[in-house]
N, C-alpha and C. Protein backbone atom coordinates (compact mmCIF):
# COMPACT_ATOMS: atom_id res chain seq x y z
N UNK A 1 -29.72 21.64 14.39
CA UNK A 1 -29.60 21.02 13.09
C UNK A 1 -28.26 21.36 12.44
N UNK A 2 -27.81 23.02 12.48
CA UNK A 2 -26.79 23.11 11.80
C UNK A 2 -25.60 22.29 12.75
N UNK A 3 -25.62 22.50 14.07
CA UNK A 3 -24.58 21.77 14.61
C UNK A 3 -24.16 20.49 14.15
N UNK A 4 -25.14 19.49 14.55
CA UNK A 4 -24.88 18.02 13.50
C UNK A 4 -24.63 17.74 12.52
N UNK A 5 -24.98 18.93 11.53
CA UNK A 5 -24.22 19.02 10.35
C UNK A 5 -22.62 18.86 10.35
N UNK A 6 -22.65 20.07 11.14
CA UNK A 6 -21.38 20.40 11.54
C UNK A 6 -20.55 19.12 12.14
N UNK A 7 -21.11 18.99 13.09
CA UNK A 7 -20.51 17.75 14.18
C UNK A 7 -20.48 16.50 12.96
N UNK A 8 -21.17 16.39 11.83
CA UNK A 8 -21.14 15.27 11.22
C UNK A 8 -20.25 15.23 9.97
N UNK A 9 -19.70 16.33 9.31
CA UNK A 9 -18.98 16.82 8.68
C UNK A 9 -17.67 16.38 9.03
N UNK A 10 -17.33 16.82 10.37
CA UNK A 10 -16.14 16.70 11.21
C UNK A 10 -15.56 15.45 11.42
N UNK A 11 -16.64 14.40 11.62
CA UNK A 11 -16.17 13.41 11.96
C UNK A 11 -16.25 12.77 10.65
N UNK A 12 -16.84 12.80 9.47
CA UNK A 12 -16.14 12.45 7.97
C UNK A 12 -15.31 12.89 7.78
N UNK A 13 -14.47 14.12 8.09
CA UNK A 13 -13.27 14.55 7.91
C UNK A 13 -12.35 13.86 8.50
N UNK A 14 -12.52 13.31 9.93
CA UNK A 14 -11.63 12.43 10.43
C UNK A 14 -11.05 11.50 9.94
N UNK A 15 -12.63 10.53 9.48
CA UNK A 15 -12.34 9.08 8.67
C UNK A 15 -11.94 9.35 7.24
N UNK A 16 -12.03 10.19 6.97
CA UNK A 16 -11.60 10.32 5.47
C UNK A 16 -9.88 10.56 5.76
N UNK A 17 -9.39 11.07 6.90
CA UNK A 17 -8.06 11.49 6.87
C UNK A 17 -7.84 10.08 7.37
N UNK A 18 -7.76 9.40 7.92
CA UNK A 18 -7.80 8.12 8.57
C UNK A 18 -7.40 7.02 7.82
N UNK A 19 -8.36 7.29 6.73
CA UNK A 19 -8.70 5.65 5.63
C UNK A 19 -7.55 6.36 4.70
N UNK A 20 -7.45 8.05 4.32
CA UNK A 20 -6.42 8.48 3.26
C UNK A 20 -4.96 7.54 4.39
N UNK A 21 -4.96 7.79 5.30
CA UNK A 21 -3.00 7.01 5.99
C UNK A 21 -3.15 5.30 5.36
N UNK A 22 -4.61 5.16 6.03
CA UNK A 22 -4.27 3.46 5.69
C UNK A 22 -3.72 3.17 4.39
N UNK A 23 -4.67 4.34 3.02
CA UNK A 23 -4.25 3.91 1.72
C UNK A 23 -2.88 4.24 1.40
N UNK A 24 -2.30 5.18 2.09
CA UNK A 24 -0.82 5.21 1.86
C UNK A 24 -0.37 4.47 2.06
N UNK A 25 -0.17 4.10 3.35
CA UNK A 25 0.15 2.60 4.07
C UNK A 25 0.43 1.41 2.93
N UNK A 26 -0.68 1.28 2.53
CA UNK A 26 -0.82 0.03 1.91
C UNK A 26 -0.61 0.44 0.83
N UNK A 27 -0.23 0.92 0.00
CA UNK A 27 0.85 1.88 -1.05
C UNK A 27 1.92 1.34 -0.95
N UNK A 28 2.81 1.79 0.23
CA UNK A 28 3.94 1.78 0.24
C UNK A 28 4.45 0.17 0.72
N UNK A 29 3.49 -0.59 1.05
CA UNK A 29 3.68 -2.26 1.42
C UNK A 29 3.64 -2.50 0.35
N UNK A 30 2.55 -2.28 -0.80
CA UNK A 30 2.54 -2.99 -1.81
C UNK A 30 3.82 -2.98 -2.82
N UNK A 31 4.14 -1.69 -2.43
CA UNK A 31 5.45 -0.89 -3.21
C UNK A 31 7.00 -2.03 -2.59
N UNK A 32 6.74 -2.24 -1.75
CA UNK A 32 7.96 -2.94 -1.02
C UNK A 32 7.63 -4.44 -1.57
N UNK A 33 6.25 -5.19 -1.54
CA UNK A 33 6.30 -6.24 -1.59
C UNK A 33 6.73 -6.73 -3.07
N UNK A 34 6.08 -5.70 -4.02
CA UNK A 34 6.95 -6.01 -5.40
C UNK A 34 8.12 -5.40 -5.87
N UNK A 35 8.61 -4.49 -5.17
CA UNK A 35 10.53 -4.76 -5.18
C UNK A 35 11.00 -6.36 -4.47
N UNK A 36 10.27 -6.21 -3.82
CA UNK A 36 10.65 -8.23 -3.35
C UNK A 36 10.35 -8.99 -4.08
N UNK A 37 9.68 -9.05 -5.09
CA UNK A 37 9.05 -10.38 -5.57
C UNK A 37 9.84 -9.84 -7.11
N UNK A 38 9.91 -8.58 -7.38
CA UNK A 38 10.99 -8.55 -8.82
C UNK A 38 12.56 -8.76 -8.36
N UNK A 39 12.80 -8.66 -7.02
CA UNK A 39 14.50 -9.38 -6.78
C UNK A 39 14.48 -10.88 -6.66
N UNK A 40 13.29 -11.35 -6.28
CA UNK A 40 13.26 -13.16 -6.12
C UNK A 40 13.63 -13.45 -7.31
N UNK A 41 12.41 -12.86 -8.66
CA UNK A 41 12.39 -13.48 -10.17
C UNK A 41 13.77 -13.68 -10.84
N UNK A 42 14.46 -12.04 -10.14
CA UNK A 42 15.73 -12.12 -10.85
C UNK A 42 16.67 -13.16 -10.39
N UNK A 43 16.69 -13.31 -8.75
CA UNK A 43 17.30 -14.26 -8.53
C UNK A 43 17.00 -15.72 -9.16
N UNK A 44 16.00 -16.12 -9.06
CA UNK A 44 15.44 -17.25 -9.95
C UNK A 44 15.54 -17.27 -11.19
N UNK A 45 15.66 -16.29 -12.04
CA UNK A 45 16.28 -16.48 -13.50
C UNK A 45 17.79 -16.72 -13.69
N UNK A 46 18.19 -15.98 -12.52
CA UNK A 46 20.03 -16.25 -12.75
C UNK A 46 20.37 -17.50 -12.17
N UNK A 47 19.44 -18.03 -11.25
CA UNK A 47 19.45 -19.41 -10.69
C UNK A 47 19.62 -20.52 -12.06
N UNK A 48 17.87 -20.17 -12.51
CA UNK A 48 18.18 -21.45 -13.85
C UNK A 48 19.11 -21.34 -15.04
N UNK A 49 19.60 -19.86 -15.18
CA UNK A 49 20.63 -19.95 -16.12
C UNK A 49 21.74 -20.40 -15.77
N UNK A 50 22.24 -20.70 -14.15
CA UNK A 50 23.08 -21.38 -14.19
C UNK A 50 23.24 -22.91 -14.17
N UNK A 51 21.67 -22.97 -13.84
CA UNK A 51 21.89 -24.73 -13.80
C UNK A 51 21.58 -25.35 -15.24
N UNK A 52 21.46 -24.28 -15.98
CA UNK A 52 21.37 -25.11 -17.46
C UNK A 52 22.61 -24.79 -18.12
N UNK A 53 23.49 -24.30 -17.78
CA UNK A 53 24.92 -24.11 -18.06
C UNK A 53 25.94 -24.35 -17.53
């Protein structure tokens, strides 16, 4: 009984370290994808300020 505890403990420790990389992961994409999408806007604002001038 205590073993499976044990043995079951262990392997939540795994997936918990596991799913913690993915959430970094996808942290740091999300982190990249909106430095991309705030350099598009800017480009697109300096876009229409020039075509209305």
């Amino acid at each position: 009984m205590v073993e499976n505890l044990t043995r079951k403990a262990q392997l939540q420790d795994v997936e918990l370290e596991r799913t913690a990389k993915q959430l970094k992961d996808a942290i740091a994409v999300a982190g990249e994808e909106s430095a991309k999408c705030k350099a598009a806007k800017e480009v697109i604002k300096s876009l229409t300020a020039q075509v209305r001038y």
